[in-house]
N, C-alpha and C. Protein backbone atom coordinates (compact mmCIF):
# COMPACT_ATOMS: atom_id res chain seq x y z
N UNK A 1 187.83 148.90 97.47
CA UNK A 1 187.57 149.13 96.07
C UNK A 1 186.80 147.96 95.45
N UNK A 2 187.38 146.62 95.61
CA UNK A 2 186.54 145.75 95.22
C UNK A 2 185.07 145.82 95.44
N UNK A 3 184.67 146.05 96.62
CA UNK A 3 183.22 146.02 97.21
C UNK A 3 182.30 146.71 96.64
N UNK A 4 183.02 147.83 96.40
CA UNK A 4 182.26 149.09 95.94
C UNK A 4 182.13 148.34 94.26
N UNK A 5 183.34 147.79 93.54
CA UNK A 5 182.67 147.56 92.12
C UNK A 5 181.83 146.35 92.39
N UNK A 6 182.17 145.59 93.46
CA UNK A 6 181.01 144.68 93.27
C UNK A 6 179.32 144.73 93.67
N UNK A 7 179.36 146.32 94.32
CA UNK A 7 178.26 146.98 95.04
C UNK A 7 177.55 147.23 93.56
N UNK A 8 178.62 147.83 92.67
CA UNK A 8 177.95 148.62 91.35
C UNK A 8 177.64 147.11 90.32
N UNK A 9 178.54 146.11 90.69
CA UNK A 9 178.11 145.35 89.53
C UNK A 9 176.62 144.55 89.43
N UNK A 10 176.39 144.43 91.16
CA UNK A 10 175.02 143.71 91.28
C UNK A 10 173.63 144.38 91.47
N UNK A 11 174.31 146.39 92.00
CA UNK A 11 173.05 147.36 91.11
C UNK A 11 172.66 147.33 89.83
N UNK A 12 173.32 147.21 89.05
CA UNK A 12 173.36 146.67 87.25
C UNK A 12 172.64 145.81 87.38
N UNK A 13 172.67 145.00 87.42
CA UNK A 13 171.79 143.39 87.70
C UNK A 13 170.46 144.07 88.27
N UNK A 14 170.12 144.66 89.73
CA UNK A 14 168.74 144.84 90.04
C UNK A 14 168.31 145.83 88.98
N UNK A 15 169.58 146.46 88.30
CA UNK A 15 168.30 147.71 87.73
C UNK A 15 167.97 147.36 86.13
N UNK A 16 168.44 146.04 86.06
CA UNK A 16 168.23 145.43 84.85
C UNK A 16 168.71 146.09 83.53
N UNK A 17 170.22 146.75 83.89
CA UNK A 17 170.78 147.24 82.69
C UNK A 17 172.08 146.29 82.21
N UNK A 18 172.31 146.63 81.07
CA UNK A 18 173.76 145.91 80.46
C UNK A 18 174.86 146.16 81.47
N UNK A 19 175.62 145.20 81.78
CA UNK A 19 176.89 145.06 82.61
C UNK A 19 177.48 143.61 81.79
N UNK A 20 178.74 143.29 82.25
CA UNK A 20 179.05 142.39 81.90
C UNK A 20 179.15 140.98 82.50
N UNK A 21 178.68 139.84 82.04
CA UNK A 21 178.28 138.86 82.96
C UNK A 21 179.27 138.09 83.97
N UNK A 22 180.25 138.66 83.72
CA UNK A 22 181.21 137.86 85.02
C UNK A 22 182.06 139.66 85.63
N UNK A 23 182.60 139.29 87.08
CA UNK A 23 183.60 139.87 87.84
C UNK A 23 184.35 139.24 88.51
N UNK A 24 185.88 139.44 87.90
CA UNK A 24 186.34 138.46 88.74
C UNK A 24 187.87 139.68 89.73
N UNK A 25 187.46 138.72 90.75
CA UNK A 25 188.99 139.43 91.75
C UNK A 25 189.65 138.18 91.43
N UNK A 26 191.22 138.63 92.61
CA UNK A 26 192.10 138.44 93.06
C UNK A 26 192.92 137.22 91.60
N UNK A 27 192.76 138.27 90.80
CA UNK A 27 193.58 137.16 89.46
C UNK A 27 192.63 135.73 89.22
N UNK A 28 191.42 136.24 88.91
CA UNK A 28 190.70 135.41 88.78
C UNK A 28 190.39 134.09 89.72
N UNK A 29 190.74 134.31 90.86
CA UNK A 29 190.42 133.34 91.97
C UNK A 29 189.17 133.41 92.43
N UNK A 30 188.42 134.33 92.75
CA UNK A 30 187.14 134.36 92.86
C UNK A 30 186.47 135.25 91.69
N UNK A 31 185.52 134.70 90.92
CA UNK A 31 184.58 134.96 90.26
C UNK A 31 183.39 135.61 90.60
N UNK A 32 182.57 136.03 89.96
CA UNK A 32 180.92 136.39 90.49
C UNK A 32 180.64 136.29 88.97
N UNK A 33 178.59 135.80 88.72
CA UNK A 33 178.58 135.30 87.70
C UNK A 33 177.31 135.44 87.40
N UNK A 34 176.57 136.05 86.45
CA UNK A 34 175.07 136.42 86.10
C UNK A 34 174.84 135.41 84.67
N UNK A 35 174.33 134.38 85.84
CA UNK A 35 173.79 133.45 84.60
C UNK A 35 172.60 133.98 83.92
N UNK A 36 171.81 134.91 84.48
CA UNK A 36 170.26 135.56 84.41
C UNK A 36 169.21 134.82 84.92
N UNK A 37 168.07 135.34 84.63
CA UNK A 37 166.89 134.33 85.76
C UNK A 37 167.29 134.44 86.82
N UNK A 38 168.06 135.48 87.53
CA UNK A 38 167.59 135.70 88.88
C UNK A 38 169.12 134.34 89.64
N UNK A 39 170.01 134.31 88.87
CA UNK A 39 170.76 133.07 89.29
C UNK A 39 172.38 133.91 89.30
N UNK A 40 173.06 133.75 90.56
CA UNK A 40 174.59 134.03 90.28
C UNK A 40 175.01 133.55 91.05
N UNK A 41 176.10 133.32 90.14
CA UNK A 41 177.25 131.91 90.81
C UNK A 41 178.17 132.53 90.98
N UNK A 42 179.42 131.84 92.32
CA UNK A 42 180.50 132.26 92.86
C UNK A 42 181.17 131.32 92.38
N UNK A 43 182.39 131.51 91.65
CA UNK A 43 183.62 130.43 90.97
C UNK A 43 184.84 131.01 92.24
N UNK A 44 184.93 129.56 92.45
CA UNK A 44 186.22 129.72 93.49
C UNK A 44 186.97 128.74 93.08
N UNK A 45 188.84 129.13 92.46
CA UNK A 45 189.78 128.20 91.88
C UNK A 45 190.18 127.58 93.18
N UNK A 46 191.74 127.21 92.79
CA UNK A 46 192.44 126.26 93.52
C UNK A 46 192.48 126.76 94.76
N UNK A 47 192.50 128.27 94.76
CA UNK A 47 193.53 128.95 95.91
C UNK A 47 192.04 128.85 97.18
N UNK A 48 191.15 128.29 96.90
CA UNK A 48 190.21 128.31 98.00
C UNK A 48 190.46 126.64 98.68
N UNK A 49 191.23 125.84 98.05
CA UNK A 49 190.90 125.02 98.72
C UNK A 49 191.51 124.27 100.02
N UNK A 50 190.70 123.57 100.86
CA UNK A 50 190.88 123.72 102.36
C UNK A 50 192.24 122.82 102.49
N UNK A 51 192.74 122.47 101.67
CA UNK A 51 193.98 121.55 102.15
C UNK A 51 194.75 121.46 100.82
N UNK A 52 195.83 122.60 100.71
CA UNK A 52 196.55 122.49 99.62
C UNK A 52 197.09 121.62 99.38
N UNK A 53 197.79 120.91 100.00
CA UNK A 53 199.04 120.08 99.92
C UNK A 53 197.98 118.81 98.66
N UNK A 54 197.09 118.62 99.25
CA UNK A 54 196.11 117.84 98.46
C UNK A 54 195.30 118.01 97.02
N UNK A 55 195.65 119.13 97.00
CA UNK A 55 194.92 119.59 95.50
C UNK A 55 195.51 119.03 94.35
N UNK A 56 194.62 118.74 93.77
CA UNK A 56 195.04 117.68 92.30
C UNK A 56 194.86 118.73 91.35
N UNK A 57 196.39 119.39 90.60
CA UNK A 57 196.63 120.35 89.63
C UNK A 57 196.42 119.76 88.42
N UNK A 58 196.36 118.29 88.43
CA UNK A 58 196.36 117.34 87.00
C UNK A 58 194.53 117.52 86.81
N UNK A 59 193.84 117.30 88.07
CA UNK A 59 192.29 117.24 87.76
C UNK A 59 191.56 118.84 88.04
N UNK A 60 192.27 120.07 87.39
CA UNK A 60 191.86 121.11 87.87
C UNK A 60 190.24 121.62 87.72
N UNK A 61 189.53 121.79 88.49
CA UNK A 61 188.22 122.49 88.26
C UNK A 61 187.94 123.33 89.14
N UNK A 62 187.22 124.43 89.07
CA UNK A 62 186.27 125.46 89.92
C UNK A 62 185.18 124.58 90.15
N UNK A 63 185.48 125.33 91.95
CA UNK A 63 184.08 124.88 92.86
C UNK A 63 183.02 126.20 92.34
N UNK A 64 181.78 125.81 92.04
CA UNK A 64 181.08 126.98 91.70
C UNK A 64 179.97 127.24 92.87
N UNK A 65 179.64 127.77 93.40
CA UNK A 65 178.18 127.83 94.64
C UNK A 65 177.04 129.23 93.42
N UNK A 66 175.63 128.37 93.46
CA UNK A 66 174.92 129.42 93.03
C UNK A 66 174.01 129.66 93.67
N UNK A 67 173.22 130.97 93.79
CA UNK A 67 172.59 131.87 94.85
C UNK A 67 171.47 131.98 93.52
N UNK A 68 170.01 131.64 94.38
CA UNK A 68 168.70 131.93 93.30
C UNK A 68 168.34 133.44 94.21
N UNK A 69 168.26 134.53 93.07
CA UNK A 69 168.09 135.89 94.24
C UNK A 69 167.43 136.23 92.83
N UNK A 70 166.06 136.71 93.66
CA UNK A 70 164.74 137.54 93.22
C UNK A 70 165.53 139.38 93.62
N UNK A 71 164.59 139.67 93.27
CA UNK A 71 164.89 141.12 93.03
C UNK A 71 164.90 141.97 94.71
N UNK A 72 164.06 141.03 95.55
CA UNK A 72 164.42 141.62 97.02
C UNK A 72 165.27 140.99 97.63
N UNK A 73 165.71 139.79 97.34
CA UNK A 73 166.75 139.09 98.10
C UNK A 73 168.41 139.84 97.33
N UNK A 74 168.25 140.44 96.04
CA UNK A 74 169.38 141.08 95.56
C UNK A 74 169.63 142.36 96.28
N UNK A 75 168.25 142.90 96.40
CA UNK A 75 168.33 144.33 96.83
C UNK A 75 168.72 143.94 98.38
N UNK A 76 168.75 143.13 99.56
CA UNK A 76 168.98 142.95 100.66
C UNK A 76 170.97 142.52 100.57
N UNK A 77 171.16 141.71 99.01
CA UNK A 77 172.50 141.25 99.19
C UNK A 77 173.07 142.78 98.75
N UNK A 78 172.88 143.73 97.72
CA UNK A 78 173.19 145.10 97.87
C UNK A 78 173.37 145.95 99.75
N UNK A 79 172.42 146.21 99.95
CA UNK A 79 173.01 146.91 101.57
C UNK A 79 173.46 145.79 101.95
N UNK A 80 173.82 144.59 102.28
CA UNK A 80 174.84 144.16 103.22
C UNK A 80 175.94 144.57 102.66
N UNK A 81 176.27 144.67 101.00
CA UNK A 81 177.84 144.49 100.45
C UNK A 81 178.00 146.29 101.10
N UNK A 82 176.75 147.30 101.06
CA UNK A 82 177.15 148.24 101.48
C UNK A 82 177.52 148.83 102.97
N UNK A 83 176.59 147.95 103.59
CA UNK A 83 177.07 148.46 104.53
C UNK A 83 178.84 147.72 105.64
N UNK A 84 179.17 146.57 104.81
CA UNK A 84 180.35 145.95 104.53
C UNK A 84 181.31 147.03 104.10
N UNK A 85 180.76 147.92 103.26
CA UNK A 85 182.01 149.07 102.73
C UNK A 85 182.11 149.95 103.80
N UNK A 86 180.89 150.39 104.36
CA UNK A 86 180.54 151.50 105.28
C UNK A 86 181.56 151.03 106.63
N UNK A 87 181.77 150.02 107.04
CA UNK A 87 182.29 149.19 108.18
C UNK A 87 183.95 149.25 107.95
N UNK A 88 184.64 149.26 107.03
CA UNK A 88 186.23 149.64 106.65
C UNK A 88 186.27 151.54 107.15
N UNK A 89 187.43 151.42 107.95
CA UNK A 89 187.54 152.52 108.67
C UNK A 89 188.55 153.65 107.33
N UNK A 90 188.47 154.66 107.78
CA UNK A 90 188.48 156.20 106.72
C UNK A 90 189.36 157.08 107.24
N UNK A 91 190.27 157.70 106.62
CA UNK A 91 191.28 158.80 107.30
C UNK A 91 189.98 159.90 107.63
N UNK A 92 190.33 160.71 108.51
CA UNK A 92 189.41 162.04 108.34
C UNK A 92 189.28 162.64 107.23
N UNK A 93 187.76 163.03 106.84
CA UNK A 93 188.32 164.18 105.86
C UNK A 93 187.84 163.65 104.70
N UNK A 94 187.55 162.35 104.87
CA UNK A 94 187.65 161.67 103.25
C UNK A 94 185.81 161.08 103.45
C-alpha cells in the first residue's frame, strides 16, 4: 500500500499537478519531500540510526538525503517504485 501511494505521490510531481509537499510513513519515521525545482528529500528520524544505544535524544535531528531528479530521472524513479510493487507476491484472483 505504501508503494503504490508513493507510486501516486511522485506521478503528481511528474505530471506537475497539486499534491501535497511531504509523505510521510511509518509514524513519521521516514519522510519524502518536494522541495520543487526538480529536488526531493528523504527525512529519516531516530529510528534509522545505525547504533541506537548511541543516539543523542537530548540533540534530536533528521538525517535528510536529497535527490536532484529532472523529469526523466523521476519518470525512471516511477517504474522502479512500480515495478517494486509488481515484485510483492498476490493471492490468485486478485
Amino acid at each position: 500500500m505504501e508503494l503504490a501511494e508513493l507510486k501516486g505521490w511522485l506521478s503528481t510531481i511528474l505530471d506537475k499537478k497539486t499534491t501535497s509537499r511531504e509523505l510521510d510513513f511509518m509514524e513519521n519515521e521516514l519522510r519524502f519531500i518536494n522541495e520543487g525545482n526538480g529536488v526531493i528529500s528523504v527525512a529519516l528520524n531516530y529510528a534509522f540510526h545505525p547504533n541506537w544505544e548511541c543516539y543523542d535524544f537530548d540533540n534530536e535531528d533528521e538525517v535528510i538525503l536529497k535527490f536532484h531528479l529532472d523529469d526523466g530521472k523521476l519518470k525512471r524513479l516511477i517504474e522502479q517504485v512500480d515495478e517494486l510493487i509488481k515484485r510483492y507476491p498476490e493471492k490468485r484472483g486478485h
